[in-house]
Structures are given as structure tokens and as C-alpha cells.
Protein backbone atom coordinates (compact mmCIF):
# COMPACT_ATOMS: atom_id res chain seq x y z
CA UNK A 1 202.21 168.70 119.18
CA UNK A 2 203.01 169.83 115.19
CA UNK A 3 199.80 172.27 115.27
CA UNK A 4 201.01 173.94 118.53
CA UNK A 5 204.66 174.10 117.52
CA UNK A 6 203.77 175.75 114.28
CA UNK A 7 201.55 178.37 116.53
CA UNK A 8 204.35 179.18 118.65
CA UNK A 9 206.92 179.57 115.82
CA UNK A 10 204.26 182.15 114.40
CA UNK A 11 204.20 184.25 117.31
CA UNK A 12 207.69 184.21 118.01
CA UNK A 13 207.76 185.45 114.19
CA UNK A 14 206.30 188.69 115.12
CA UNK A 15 208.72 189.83 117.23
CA UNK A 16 211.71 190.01 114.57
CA UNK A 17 209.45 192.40 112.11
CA UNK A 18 210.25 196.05 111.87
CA UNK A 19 208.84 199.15 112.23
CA UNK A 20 209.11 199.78 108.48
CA UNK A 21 207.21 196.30 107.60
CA UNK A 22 204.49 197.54 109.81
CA UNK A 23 203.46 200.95 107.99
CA UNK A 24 203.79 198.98 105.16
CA UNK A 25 200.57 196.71 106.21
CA UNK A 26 198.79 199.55 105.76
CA UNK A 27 198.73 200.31 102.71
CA UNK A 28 198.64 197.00 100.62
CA UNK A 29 195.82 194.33 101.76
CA UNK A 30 196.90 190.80 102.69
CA UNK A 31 195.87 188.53 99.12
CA UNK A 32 198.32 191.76 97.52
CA UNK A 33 200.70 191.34 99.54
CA UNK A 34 200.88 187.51 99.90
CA UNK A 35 200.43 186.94 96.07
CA UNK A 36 203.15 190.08 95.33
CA UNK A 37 206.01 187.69 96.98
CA UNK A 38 204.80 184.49 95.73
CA UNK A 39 205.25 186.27 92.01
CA UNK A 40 208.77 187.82 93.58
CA UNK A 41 209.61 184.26 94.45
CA UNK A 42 209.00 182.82 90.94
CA UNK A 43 210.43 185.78 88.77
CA UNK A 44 213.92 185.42 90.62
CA UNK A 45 214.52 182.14 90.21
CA UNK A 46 216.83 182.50 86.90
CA UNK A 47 218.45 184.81 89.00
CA UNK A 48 218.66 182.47 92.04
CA UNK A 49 221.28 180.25 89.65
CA UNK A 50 222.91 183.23 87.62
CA UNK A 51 223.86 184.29 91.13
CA UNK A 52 225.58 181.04 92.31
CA UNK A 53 226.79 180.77 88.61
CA UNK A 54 228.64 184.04 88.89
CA UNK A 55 229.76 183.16 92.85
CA UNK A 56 232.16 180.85 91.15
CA UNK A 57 232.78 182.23 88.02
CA UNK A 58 233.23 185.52 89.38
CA UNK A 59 236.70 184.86 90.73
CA UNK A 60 238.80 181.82 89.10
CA UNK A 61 241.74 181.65 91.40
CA UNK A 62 239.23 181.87 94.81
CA UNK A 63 237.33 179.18 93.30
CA UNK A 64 240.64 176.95 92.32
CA UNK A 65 241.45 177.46 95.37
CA UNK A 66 238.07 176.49 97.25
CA UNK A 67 238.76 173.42 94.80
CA UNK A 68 242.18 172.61 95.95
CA UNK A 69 241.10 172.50 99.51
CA UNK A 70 238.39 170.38 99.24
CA UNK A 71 241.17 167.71 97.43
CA UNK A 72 242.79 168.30 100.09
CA UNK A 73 240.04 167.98 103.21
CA UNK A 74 239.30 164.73 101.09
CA UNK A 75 242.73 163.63 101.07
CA UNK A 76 243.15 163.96 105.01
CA UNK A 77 239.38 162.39 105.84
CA UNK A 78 240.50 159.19 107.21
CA UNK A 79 242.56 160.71 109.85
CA UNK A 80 239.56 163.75 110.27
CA UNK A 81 236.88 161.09 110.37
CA UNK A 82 238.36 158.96 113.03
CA UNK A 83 238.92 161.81 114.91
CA UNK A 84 235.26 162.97 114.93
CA UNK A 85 234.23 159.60 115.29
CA UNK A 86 236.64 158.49 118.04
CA UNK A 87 236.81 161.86 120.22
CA UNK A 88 234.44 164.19 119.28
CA UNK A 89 230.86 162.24 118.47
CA UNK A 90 231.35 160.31 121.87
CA UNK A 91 230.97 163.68 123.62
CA UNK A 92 228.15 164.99 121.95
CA UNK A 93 225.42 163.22 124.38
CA UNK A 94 221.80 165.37 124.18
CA UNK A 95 219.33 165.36 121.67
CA UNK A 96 216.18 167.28 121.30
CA UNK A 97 212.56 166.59 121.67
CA UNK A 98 211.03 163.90 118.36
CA UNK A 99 208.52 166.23 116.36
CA UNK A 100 206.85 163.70 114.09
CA UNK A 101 206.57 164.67 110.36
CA UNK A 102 204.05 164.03 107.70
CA UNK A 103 206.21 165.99 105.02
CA UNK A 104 207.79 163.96 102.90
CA UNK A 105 211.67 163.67 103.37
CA UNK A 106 211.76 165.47 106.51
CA UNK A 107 212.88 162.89 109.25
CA UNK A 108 214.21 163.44 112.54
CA UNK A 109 215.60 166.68 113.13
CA UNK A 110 214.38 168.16 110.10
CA UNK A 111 211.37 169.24 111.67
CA UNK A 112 213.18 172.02 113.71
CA UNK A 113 214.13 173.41 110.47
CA UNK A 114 211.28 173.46 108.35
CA UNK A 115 208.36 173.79 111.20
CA UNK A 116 210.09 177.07 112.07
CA UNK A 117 210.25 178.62 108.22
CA UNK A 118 206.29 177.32 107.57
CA UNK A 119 205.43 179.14 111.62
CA UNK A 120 207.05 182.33 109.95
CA UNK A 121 205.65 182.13 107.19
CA UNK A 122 201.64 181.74 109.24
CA UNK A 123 202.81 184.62 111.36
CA UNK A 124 204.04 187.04 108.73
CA UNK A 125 200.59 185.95 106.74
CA UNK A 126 197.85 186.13 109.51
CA UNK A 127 199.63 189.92 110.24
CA UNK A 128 200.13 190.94 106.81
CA UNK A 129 204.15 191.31 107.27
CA UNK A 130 205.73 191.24 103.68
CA UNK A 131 209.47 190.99 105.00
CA UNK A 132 208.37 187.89 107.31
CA UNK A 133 206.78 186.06 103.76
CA UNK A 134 210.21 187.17 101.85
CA UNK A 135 212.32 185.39 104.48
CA UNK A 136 209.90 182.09 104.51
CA UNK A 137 209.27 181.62 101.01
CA UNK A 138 213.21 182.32 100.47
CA UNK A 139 214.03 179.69 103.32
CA UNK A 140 211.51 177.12 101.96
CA UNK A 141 213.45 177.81 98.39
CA UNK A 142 217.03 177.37 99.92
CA UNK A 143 215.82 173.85 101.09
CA UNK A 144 213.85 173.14 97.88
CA UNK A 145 217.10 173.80 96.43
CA UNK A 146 219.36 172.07 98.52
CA UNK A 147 217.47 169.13 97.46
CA UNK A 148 217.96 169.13 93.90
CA UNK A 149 221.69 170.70 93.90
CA UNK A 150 223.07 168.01 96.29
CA UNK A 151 220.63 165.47 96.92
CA UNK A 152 220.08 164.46 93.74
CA UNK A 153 222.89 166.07 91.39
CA UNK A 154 225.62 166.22 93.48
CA UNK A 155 225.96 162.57 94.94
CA UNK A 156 224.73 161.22 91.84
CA UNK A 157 227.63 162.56 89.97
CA UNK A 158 230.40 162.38 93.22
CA UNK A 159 228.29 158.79 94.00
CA UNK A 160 231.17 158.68 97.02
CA UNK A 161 230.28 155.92 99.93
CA UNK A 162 229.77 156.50 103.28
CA UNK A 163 232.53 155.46 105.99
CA UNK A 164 232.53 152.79 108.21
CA UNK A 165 231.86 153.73 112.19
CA UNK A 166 235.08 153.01 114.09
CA UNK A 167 237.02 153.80 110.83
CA UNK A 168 240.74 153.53 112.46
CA UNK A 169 239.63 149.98 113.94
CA UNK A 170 240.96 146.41 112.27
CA UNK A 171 237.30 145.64 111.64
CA UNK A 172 236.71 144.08 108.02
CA UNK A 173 234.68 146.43 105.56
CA UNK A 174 231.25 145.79 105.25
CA UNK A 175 230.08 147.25 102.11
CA UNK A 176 228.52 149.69 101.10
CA UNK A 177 230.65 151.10 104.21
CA UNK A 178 233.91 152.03 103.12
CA UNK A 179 237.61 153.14 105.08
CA UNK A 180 238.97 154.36 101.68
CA UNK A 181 237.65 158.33 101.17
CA UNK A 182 238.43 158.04 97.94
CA UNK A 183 236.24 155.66 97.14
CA UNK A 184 233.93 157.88 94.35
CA UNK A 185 232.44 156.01 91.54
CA UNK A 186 229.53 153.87 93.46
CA UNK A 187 226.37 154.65 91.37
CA UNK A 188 223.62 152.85 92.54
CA UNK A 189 220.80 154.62 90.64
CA UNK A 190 219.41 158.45 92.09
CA UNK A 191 218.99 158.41 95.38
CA UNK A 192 215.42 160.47 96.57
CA UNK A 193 215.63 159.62 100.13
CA UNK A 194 218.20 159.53 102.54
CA UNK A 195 220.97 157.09 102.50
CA UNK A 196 222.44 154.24 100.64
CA UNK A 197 225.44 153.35 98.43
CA UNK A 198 226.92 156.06 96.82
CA UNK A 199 225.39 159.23 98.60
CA UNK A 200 228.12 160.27 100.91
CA UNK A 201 229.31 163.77 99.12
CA UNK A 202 228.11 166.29 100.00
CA UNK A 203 226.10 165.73 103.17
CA UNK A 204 222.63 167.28 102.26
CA UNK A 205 221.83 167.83 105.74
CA UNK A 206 224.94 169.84 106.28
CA UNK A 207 223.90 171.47 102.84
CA UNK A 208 219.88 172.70 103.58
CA UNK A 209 220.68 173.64 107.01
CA UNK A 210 223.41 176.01 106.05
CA UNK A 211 221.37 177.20 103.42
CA UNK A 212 218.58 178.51 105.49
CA UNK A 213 221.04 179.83 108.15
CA UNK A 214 222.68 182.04 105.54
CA UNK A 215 219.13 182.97 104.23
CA UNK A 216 218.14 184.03 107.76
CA UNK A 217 221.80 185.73 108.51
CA UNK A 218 221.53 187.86 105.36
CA UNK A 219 217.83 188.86 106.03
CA UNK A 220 217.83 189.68 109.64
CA UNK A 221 221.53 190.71 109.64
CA UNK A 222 222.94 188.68 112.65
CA UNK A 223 224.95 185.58 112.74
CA UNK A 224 224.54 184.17 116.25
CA UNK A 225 221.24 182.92 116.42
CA UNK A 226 220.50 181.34 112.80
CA UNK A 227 223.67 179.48 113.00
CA UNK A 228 224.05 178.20 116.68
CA UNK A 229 220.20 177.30 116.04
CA UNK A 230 221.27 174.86 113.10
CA UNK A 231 224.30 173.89 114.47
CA UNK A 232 222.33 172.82 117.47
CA UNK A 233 220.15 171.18 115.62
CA UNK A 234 222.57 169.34 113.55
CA UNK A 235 224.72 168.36 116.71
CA UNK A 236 222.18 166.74 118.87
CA UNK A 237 221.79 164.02 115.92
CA UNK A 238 225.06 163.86 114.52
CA UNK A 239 226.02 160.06 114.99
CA UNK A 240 222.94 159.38 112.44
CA UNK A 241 224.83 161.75 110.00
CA UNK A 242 227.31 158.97 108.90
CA UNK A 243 229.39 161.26 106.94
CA UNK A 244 233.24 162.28 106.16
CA UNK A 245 234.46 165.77 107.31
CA UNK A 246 234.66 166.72 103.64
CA UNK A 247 230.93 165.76 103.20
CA UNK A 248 229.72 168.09 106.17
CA UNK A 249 232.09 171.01 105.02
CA UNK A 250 231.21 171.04 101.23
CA UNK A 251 228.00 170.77 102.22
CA UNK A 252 227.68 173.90 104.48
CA UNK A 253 229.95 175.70 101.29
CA UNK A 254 227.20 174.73 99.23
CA UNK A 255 224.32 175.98 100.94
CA UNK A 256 226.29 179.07 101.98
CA UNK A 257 226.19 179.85 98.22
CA UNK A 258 222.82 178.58 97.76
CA UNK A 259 221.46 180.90 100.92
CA UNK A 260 223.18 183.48 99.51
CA UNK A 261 222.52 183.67 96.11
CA UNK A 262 218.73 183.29 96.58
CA UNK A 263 218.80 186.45 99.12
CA UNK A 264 220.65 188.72 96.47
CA UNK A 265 218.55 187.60 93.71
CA UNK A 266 214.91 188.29 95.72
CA UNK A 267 217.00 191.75 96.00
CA UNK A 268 217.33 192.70 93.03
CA UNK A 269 213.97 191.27 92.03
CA UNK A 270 211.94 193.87 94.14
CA UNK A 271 214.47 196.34 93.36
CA UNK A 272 214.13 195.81 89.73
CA UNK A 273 209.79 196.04 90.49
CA UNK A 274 210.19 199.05 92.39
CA UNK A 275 212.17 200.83 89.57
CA UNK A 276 209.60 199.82 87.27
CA UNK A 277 206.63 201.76 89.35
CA UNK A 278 205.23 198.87 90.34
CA UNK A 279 205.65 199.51 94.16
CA UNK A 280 204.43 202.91 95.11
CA UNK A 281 207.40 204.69 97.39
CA UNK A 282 206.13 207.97 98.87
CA UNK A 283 209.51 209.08 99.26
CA UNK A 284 210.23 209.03 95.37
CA UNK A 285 206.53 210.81 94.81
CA UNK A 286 207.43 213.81 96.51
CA UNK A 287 207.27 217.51 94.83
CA UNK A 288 210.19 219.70 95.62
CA UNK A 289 209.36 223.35 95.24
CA UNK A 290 211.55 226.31 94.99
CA UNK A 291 210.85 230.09 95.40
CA UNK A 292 213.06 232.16 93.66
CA UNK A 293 212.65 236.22 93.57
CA UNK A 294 212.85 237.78 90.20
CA UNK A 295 213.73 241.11 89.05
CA UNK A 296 214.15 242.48 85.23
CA UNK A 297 213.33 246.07 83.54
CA UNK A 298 209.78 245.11 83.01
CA UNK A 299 208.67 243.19 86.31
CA UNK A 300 209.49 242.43 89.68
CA UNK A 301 207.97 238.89 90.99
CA UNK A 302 209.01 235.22 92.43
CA UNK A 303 209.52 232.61 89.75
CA UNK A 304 208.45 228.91 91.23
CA UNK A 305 210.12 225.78 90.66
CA UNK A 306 208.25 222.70 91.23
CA UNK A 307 210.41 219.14 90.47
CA UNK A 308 209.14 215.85 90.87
């Protein structure tokens, strides 16, 4: 079932590549092309965290604010959370097809976010398509990522705990479940897998998904189908989420910026080659000539111009 799902994600890959990628095949063989992004990939990766560095450095009062409203999502989550628990989760009733996963870490749903990236990533190898690698390897980063900023960083240092199902009920609390959202604090040692005390904030899974949604948006310039495909995803298992509203929506700002950040800085990485010579452009190789008549005392003639 995995082999033939990564097969069909490759050859629905081929269908998103342009015509530009294609005359591009031509000219550079596949180990070039393949090893040219890998190198891409690990050159820009300073850049991938000077770019979310200067996201919220760049603007002070935009990111105070961003800050303020998060206080304030957090401040509101009990009534939110009860909400989504109470009247929206209860409505929510399909789920998708179980693809079992070998990868480490990726359980459940995950596998209809990475299976798709690594079919891509075949495709856009077995036809030699360098934008179809770009997008893969830059996908596979934004969940790498993802990991490491909020998995392990983030809710180590925020350490918030989870709430309790049915938080508006007169239930007792049965730890490490909480009703309080500002219960922050609960260390429990780093947290590599999924769940336990202290890893409520930010929801990771609300982080990677977002992450490689804004990686695919920016890439293939449209909105509608990277982002109703994760929010699909991420609907049709949401009751396992177990998270406040604040978790899921810092999380999705997180991997907005991560997405983001990793798609400007592969940008200006192969811009940055291609200045340097390193990629041959035909269109900046090309001789412009100029035929200009000439006439003096001693000669009458065409003087040529040639620039390059």
C-alpha cells in the first residue's frame, strides 16, 4: 500500500511542472541536477533562520502586536476550547484511509503529508525536474524544521499542559490534563515524541502542516489546494489533537513563517549562484550588435557595435 501510494504521488507530480522546468532537463543531466539542489538546500540554511529572524524583527509593533493577540487567544481558551470541543469536534465525523509508517515520528495522518513530499520528490528525480526537487527537499526541510522549532524548543520552554476533554464539565482534573490555560511551567524533561506533560504549546502538528502548505503555496502560487489538502488532513483526526485554540493557531503562525522563510531563502540562494556564473542563462549570453553608418572627410563606412 506505502510503495503504490508513493508511485501515484510521483505521477501526479508531473503534472504541476512547467514548460520552463522541461527545457531545462535538457541541458543539465540528472546526478547535476539532483546534487545542484541538495548543495542549494544546505548553503541556504543560515539564510532559512536569518529570514524568520528578520520576519519578526523586521517590524516591532506587527510583531507586539502578533504577541498581544496570542495573550489574548490564551486568555479566552477556556471558553474557545469548550466550544471546539463541545460543538465543533462532535461534527467533524470522517477520517481517511490508515497508511502505516515505518518513519520515525510520523503516526497517523502524518503519512498524507510526508508520503506526498518524498512521491514528488521520486517524480521530479526519475524525470529530471529541478523545480519538482526544490519544492520536496524545501517541504521535507519545513517539517525537519518544524520539529526542532516547536517540538522540541518551543514546548520545552512554554512546557504548557494539555486540556482536559469536556473542559466546561464539573469533572475533577486528572493530571497531567488541565482546565486552567494558563497552566505553563510543567517541564517534564524534552519531549521527542508526541504527547505528555508539558507539550501543549504550540501544537506541532498544526505547526509542520502549515509549514509545508505555505512551502507549496509560495512555490506553485495557489492557495486552494495546499491548504484545504492539510486542513483536510488535519480535520479528519482532530479529536486525537488534544490541544487549546491558541496551540493550533500559534502553531499554523509558526510554520507560516517557517514555510516562508525557507522559500525566500532557496530564492535568493539560486539567485545569488546564478549571479555568480554558476548557472548558464542563454538569455544573459546573448551578443547584441549594432550597425551604425559612418561618414567623415577621409572615409565613408558602417562602424559595428557588438555588446555582450
Amino acid at each position: 500500500m506505502k510503495f503504490f501510494n508513493v508511485i501515484f504521488f510521483s505521477l501526479l507530480s508531473i503534472s504541476c511542472f512547467s514548460q520552463e522546468d522541461t527545457l531545462k532537463i535538457k541541458k543539465d543531466n540528472r546526478f547535476k541536477v539532483a546534487g545542484s539542489v541538495w548543495a542549494d538546500s544546505f548553503l541556504s540554511v543560515p539564510g532559512d533562520f536569518s529570514a524568520m529572524g528578520h520576519t519578526i524583527s523586521s517590524d516591532w509593533k506587527r510583531t507586539a502586536l502578533y504577541t498581544a493577540g496570542i495573550i489574548g487567544l490564551i486568555a479566552v481558551d477556556k471558553q474557545t476550547t469548550g466550544f471546539l470541543h463541545d460543538h465543533v469536534e462532535p461534527n467533524i465525523n470522517y477520517s481517511l484511509p490508515e497508511i502505516k509508517s515505518t518513519i520515525p515520528h510520523v503516526i497517523g495522518t502524518d503519512s498524507y503529508i510526508v508520503y506526498p513530499i518524498i512521491g514528488l520528490y521520486a517524480g521530479s528525480l526519475i524525470i529530471n525536474n529541478e523545480k519538482g526537487q526544490v519544492v520536496a527537499v524545501n517541504a521535507a526541510k519545513s517539517l525537519a524544521y518544524s520539529y526542532v522549532i516547536t517540538q522540541i524548543v518551543l514546548k520545552t520552554l512554554s512546557s504548557r499542559n494539555r486540556p482536559q476533554r469536556k473542559i466546561n464539565d464539573d469533572n475533577p482534573v486528572v493530571e497531567p490534563w488541565t482546565k486552567n490555560p494558563w497552566d505553563f511551567g510543567d517541564y517534564d524533561n524534552i519531549h521527542f515524541g508526541h504527547g505528555g506533560t508539558g507539550t501543549s504549546f504550540p501544537s506541532f502538528h498544526a505547526t509542520s502542516y502549515f509549514a509545508v502548505a505555505k512551502v507549496f503555496q509560495m512555490e506553485y502560487n495557489n492557495y486552494w489546494i495546499p491548504y484545504t489538502f492539510v486542513t483536510a488532513v488535519f480535520l479528519s483526526d482532530i479529536k486525537s489533537h488534544e490541544h487549546w485554540v491558541s496551540d493550533l493557531l500559534v502553531g499554523g503562525l509558526v510554520g507560516t513563517i517557517i514555510g516562508r522563510s525557507i522559500v525566500i531563502s532557496s530564492r535568493k540562494q539560486r539567485a545569488k549562484k546564478e549571479s555568480n556564473g554558476l548557472t548558464y542563462n542563454p538569455k544573459k549570453n546573448t551578443i547584441h550588435k549594432q550597425l551604425i553608418p559612418q561618414v567623415s572627410n577621409s572615409m565613408i563606412g558602417f562602424h559595428f557595435i557588438g555588446t555582450f
